[in-house]
PDB file of N, CA and C in Angstrom:
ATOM      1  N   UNK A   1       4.993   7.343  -3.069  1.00  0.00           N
ATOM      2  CA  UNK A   1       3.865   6.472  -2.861  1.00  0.00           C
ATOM      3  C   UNK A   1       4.363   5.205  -2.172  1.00  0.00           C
ATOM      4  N   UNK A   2       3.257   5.251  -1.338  1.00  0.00           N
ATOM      5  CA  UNK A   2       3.913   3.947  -0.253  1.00  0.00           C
ATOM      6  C   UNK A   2       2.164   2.693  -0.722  1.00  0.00           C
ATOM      7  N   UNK A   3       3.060   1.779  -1.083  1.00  0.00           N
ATOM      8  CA  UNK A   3       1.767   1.000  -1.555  1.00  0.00           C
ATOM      9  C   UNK A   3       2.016  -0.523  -0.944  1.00  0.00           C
ATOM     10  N   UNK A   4       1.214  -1.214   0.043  1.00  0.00           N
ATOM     11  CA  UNK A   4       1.477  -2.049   0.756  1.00  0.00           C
ATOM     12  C   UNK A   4       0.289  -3.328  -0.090  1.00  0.00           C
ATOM     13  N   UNK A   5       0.769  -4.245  -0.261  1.00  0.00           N
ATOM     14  CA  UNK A   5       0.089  -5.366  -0.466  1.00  0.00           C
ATOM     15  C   UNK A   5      -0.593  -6.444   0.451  1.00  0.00           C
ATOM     16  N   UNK A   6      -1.737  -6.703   0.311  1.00  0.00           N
ATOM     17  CA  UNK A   6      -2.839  -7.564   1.062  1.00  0.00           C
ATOM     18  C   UNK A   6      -4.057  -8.167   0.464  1.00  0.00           C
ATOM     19  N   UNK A   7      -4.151  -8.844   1.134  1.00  0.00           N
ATOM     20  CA  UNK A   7      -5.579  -9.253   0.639  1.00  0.00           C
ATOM     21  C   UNK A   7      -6.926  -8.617   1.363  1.00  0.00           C
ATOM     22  N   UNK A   8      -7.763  -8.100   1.315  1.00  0.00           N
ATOM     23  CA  UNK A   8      -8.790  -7.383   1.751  1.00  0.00           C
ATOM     24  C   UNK A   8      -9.902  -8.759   2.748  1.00  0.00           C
ATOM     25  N   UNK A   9     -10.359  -8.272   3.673  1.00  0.00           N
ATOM     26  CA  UNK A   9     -11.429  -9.368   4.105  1.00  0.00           C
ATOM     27  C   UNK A   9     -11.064  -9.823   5.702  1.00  0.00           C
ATOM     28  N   UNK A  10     -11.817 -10.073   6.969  1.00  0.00           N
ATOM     29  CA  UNK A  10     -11.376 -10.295   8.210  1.00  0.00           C
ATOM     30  C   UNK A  10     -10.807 -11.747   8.010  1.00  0.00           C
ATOM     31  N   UNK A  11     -10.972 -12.738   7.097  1.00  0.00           N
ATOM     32  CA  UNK A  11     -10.316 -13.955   6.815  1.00  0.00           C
ATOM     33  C   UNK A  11      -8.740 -13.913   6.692  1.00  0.00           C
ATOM     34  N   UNK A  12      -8.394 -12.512   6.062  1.00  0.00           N
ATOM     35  CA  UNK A  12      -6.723 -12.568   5.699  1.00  0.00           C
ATOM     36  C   UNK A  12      -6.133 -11.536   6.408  1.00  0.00           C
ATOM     37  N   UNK A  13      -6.976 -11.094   7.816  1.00  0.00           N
ATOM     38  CA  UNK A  13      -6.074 -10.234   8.296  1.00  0.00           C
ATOM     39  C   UNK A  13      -4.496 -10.122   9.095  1.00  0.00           C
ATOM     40  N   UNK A  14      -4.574 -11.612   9.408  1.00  0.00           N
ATOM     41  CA  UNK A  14      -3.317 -11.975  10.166  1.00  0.00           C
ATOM     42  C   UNK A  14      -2.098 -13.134   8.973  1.00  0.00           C
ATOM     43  N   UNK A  15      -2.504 -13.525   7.533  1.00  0.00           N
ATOM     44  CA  UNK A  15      -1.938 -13.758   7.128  1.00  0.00           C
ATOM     45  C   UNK A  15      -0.150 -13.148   6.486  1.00  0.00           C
ATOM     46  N   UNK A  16       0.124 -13.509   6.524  1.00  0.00           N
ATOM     47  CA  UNK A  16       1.533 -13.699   6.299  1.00  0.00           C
ATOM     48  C   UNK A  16       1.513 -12.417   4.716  1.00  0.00           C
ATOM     49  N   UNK A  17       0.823 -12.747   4.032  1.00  0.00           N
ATOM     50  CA  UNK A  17       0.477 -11.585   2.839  1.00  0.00           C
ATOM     51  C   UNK A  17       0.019 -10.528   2.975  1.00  0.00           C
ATOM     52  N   UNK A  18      -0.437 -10.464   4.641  1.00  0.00           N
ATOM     53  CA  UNK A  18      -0.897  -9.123   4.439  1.00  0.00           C
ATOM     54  C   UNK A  18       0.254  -8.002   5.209  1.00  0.00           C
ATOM     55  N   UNK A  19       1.657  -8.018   5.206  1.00  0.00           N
ATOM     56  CA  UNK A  19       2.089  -7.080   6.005  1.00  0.00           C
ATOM     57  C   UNK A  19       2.345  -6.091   5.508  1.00  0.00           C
ATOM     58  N   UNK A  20       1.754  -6.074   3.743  1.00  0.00           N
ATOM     59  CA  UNK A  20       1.881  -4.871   3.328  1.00  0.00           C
ATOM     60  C   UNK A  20       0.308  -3.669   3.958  1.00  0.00           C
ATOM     61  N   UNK A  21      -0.257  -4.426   4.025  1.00  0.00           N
ATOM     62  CA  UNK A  21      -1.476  -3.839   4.730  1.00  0.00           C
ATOM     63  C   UNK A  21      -0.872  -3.554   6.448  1.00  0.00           C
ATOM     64  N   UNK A  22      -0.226  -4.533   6.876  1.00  0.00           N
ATOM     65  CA  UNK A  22      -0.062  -4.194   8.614  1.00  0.00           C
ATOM     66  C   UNK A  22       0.762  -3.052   8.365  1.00  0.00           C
ATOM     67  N   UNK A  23       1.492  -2.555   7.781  1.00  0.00           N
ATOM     68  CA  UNK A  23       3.122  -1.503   7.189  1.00  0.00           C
ATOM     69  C   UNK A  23       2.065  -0.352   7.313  1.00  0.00           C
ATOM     70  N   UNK A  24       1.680  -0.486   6.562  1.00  0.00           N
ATOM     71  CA  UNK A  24       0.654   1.144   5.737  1.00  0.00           C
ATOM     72  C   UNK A  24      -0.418   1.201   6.828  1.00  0.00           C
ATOM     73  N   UNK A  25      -1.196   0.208   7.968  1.00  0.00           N
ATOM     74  CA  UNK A  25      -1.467   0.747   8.735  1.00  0.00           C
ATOM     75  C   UNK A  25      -0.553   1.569  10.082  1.00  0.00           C
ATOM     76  N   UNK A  26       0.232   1.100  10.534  1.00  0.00           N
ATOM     77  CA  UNK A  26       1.802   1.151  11.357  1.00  0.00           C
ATOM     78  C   UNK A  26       2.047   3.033  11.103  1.00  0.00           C
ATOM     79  N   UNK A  27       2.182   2.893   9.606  1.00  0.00           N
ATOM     80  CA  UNK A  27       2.178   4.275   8.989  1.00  0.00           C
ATOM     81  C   UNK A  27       1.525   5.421   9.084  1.00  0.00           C
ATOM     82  N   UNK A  28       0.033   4.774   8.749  1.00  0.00           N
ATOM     83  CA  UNK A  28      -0.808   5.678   9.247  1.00  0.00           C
ATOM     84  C   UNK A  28      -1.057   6.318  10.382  1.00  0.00           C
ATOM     85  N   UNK A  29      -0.673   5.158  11.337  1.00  0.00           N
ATOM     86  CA  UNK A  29      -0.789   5.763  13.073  1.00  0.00           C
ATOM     87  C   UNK A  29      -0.143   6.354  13.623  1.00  0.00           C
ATOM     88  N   UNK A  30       1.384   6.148  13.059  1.00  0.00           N
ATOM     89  CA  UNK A  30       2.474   6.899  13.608  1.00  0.00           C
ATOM     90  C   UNK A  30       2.410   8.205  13.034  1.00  0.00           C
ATOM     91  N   UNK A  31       2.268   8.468  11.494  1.00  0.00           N
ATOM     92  CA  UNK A  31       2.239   9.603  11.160  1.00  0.00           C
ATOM     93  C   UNK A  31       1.158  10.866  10.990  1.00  0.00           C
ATOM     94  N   UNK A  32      -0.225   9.872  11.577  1.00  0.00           N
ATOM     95  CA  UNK A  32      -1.246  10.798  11.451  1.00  0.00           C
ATOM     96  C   UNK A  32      -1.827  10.960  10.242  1.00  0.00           C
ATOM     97  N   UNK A  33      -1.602  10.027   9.434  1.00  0.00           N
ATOM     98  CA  UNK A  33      -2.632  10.069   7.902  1.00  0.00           C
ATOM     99  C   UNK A  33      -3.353   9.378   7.636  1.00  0.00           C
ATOM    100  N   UNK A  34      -4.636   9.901   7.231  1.00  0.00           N
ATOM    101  CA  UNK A  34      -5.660   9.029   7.515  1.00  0.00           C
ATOM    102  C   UNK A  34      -5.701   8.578   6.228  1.00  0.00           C
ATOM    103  N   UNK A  35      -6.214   7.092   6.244  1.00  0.00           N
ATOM    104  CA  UNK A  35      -6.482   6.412   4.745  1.00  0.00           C
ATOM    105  C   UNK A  35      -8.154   6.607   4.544  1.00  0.00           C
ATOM    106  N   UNK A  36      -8.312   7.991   4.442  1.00  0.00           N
ATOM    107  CA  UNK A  36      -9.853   8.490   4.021  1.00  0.00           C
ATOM    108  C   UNK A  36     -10.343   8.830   2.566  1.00  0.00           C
ATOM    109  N   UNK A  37      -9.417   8.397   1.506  1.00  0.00           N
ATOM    110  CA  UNK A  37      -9.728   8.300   0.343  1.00  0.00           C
ATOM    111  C   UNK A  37     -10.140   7.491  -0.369  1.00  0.00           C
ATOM    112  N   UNK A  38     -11.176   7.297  -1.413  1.00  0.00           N
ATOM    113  CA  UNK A  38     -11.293   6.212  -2.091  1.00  0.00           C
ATOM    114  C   UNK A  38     -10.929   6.528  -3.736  1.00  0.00           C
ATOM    115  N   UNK A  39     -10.152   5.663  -4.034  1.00  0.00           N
ATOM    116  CA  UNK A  39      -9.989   6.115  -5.807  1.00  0.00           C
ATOM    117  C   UNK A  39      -9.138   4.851  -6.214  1.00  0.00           C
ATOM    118  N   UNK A  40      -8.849   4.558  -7.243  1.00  0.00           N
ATOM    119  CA  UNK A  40      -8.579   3.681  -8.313  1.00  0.00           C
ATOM    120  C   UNK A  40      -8.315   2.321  -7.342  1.00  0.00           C
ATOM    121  N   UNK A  41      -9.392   2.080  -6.886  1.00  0.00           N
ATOM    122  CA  UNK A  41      -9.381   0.267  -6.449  1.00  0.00           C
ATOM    123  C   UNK A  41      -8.641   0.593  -5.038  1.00  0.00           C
ATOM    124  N   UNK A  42      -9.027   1.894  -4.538  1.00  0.00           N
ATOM    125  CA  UNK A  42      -7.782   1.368  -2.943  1.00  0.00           C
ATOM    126  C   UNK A  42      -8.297   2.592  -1.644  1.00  0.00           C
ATOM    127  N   UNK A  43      -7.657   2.433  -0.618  1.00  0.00           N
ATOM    128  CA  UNK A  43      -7.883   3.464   0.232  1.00  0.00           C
ATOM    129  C   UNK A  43      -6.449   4.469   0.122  1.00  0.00           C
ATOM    130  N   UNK A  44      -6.570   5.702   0.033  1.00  0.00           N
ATOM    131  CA  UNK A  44      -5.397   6.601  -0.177  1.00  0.00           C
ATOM    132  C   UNK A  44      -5.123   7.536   1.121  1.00  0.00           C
ATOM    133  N   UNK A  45      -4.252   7.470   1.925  1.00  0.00           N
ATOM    134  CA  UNK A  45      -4.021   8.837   2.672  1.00  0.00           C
ATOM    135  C   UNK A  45      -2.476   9.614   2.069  1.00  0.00           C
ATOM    136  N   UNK A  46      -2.937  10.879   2.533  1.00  0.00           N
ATOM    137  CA  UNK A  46      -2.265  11.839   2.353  1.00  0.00           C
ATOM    138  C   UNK A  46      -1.750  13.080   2.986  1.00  0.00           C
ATOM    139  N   UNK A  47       0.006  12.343   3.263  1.00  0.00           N
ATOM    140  CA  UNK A  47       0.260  13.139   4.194  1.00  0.00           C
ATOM    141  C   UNK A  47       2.002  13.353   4.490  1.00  0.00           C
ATOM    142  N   UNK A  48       3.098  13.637   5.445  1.00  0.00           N
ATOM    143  CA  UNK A  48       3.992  13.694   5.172  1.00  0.00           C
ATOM    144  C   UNK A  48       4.775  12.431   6.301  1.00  0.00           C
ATOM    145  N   UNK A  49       6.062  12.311   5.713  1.00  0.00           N
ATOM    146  CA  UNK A  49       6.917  11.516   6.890  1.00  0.00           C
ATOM    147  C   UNK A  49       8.279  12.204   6.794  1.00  0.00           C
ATOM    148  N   UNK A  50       8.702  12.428   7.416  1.00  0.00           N
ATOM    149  CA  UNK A  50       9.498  13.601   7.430  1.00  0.00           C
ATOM    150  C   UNK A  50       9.507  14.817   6.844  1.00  0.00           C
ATOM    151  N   UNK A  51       9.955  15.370   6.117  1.00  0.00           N
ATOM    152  CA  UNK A  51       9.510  16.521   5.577  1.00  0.00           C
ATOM    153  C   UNK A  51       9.519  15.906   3.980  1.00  0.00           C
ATOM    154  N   UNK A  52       8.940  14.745   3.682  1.00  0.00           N
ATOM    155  CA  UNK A  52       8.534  14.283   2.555  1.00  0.00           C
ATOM    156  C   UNK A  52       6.581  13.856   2.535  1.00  0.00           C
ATOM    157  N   UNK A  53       6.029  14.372   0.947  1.00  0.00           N
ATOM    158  CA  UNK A  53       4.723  14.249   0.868  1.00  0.00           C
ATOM    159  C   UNK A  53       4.646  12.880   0.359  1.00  0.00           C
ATOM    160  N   UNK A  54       3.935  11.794   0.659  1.00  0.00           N
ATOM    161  CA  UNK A  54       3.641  10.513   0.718  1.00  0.00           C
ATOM    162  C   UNK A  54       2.078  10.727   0.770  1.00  0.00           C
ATOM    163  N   UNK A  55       2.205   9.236  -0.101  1.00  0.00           N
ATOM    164  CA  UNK A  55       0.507   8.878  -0.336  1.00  0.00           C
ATOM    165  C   UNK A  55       0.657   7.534   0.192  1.00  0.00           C
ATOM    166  N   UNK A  56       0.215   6.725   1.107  1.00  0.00           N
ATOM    167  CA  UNK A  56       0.213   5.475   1.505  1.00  0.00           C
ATOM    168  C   UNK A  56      -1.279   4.917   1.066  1.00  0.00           C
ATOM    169  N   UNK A  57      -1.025   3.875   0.494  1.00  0.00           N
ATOM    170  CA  UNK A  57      -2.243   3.084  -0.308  1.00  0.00           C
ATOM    171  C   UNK A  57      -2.749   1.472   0.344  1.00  0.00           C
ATOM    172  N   UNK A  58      -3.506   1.387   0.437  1.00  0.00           N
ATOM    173  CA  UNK A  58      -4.023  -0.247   0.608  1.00  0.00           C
ATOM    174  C   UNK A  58      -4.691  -0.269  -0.586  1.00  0.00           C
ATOM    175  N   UNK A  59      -5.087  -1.192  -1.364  1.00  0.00           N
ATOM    176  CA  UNK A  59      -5.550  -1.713  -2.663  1.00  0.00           C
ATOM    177  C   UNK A  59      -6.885  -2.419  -1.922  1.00  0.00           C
ATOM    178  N   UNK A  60      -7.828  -2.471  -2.696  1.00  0.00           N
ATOM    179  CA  UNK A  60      -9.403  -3.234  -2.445  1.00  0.00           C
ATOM    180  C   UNK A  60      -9.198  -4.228  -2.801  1.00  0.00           C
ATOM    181  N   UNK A  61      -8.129  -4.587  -4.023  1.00  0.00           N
ATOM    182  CA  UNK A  61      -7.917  -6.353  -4.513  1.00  0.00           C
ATOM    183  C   UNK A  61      -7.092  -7.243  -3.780  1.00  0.00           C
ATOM    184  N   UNK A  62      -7.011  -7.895  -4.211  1.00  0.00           N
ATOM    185  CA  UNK A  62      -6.161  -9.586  -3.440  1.00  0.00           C
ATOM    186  C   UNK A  62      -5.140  -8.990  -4.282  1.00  0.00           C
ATOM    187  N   UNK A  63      -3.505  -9.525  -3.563  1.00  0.00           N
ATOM    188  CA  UNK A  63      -2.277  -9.496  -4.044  1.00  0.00           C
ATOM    189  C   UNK A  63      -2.492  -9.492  -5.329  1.00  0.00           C
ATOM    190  N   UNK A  64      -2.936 -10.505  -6.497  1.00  0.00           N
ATOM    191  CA  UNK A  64      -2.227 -10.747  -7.810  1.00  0.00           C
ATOM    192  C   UNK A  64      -2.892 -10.256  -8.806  1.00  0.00           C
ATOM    193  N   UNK A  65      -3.574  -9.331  -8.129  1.00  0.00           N
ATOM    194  CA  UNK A  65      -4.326  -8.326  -9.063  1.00  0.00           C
ATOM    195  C   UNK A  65      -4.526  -7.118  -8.687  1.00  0.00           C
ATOM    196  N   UNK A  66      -3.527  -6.498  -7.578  1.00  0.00           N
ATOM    197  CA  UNK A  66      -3.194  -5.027  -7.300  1.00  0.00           C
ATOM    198  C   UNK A  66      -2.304  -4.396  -8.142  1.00  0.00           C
ATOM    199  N   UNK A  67      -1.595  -5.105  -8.978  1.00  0.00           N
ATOM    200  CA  UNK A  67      -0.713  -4.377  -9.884  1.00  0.00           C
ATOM    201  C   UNK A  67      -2.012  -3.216 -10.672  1.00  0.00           C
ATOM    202  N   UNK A  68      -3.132  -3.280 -11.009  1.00  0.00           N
ATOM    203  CA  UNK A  68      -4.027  -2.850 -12.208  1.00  0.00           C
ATOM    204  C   UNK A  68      -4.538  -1.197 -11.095  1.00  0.00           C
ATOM    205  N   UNK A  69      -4.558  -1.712  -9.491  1.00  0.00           N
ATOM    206  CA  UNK A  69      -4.754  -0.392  -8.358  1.00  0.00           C
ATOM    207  C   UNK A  69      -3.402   0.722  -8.750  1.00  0.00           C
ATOM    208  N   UNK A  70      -2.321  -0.229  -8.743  1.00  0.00           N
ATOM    209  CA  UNK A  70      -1.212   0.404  -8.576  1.00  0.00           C
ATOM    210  C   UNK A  70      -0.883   1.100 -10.578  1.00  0.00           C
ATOM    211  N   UNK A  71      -0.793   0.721 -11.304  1.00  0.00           N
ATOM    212  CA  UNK A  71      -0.951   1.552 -12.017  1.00  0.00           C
ATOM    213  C   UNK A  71      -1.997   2.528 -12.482  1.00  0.00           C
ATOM    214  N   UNK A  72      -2.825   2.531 -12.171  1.00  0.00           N
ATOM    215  CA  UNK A  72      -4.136   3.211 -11.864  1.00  0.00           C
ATOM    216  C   UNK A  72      -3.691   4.796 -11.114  1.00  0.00           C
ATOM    217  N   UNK A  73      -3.203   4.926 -10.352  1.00  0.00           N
ATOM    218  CA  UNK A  73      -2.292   5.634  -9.548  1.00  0.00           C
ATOM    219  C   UNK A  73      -1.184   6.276  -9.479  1.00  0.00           C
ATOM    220  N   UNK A  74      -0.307   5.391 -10.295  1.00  0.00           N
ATOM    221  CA  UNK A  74       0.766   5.988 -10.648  1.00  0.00           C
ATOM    222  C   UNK A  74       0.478   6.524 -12.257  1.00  0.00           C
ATOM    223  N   UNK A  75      -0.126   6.593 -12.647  1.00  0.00           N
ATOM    224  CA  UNK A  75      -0.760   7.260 -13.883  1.00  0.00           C
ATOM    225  C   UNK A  75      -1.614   8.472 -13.131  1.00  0.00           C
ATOM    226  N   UNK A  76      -2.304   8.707 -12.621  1.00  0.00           N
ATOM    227  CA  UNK A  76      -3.687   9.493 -11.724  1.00  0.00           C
ATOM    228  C   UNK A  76      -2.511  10.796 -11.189  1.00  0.00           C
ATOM    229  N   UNK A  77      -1.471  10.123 -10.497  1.00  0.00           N
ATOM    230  CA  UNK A  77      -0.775  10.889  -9.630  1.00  0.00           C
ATOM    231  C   UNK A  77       0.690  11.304 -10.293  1.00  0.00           C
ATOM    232  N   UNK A  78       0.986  10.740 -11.685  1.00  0.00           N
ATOM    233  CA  UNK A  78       2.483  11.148 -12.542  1.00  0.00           C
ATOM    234  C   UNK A  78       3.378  10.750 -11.498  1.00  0.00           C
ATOM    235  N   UNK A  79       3.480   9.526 -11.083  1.00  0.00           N
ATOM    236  CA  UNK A  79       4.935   9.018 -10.103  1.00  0.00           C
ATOM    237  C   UNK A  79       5.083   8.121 -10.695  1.00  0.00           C
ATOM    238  N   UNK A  80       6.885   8.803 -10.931  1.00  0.00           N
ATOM    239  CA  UNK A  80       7.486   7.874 -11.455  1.00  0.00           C
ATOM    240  C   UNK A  80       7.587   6.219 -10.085  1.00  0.00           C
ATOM    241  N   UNK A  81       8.136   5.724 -11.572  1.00  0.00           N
ATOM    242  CA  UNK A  81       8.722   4.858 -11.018  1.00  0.00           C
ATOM    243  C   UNK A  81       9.574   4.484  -9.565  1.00  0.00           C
ATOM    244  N   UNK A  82      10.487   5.384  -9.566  1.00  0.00           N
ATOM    245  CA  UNK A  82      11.599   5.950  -8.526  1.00  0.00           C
ATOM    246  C   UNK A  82      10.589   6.267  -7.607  1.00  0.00           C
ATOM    247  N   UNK A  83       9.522   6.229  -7.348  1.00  0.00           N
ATOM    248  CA  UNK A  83       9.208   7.697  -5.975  1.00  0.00           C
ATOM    249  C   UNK A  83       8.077   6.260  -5.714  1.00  0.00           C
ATOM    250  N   UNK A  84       8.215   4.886  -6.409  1.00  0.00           N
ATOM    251  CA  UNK A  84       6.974   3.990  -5.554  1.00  0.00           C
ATOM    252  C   UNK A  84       7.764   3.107  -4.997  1.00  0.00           C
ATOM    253  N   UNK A  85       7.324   3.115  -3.355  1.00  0.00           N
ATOM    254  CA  UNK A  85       7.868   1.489  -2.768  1.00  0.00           C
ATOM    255  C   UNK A  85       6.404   0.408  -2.699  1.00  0.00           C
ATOM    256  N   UNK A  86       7.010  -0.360  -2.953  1.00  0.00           N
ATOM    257  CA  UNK A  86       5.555  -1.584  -2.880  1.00  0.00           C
ATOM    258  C   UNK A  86       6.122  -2.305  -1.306  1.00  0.00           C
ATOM    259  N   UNK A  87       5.166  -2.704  -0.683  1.00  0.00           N
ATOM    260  CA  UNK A  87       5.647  -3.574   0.987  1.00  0.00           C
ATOM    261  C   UNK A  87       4.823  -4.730   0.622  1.00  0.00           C
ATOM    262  N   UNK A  88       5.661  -5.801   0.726  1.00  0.00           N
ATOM    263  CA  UNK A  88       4.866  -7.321   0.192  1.00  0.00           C
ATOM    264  C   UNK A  88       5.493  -8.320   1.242  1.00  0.00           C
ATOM    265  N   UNK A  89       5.174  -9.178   1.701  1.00  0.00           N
ATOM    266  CA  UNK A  89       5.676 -10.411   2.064  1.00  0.00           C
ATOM    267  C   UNK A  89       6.938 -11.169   0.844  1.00  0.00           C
ATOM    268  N   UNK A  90       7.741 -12.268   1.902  1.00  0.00           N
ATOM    269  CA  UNK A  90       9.191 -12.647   1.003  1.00  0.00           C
ATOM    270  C   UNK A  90       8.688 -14.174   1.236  1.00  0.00           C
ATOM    271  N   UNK A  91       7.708 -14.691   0.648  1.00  0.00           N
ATOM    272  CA  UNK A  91       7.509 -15.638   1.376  1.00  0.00           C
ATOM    273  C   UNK A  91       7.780 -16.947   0.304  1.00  0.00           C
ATOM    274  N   UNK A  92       7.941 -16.110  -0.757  1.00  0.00           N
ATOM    275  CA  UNK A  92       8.633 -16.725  -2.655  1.00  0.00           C
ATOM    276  C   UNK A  92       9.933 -16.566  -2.368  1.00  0.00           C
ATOM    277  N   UNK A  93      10.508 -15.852  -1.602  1.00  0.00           N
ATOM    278  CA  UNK A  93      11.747 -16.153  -2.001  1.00  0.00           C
ATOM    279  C   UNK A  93      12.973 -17.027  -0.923  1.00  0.00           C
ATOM    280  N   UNK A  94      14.172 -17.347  -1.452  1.00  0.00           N
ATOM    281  CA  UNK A  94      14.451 -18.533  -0.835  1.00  0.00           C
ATOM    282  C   UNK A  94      15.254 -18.076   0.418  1.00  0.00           C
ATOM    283  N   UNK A  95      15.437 -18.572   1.347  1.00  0.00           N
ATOM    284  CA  UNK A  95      16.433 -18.227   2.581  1.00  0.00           C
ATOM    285  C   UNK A  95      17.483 -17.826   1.904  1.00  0.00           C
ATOM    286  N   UNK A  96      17.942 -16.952   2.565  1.00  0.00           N
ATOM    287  CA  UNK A  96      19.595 -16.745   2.557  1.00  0.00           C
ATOM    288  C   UNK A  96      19.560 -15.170   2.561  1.00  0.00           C
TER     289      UNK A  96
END
């Protein structure tokens, strides 16, 4: 599970928080999966990137309340831990 963080809305589309949303679209285009699902708070596609099956997610909520999409999901779908990347902005953390 590829789960990218953003805020939803044409107001936050070019913000700095949303490149987990720009990632998972990037994704979608290159690999041909469409995010045509709707289920636990998000849009879901489903499909492969290399010869691996991936679910790439956008969440319907703002950043600090996608954690509740994302377990929603990883409960729905039995993935572990190990098999989720989250794509977020570093914008908390310090140079270096």
């Amino acid at each position: 599970m590829i789960f990218g963080l953003g805020n939803p809305g044409k107001d936050y589309e070019q913000s700095r928080h949303n490149i987990g949303f720009r990632v998972i679209d990037r994704l979608s285009q290159e690999h041909r999966i469409e995010l045509d699902k709707h289920s636990c708070q998000a849009w879901i596609g489903e499909g492969e990137i290399g010869k691996e099956e991936v679910l790439l997610v956008k969440p319907l909520t703002f950043v600090n309340v996608a954690g509740v999409s994302l377990l929603q999901l990883k409960q729905k779908h039995k993935t572990s831990l190990e098999d989720i990347m989250v794509i977020s902005d570093d914008v908390d953390l310090e140079l270096g």
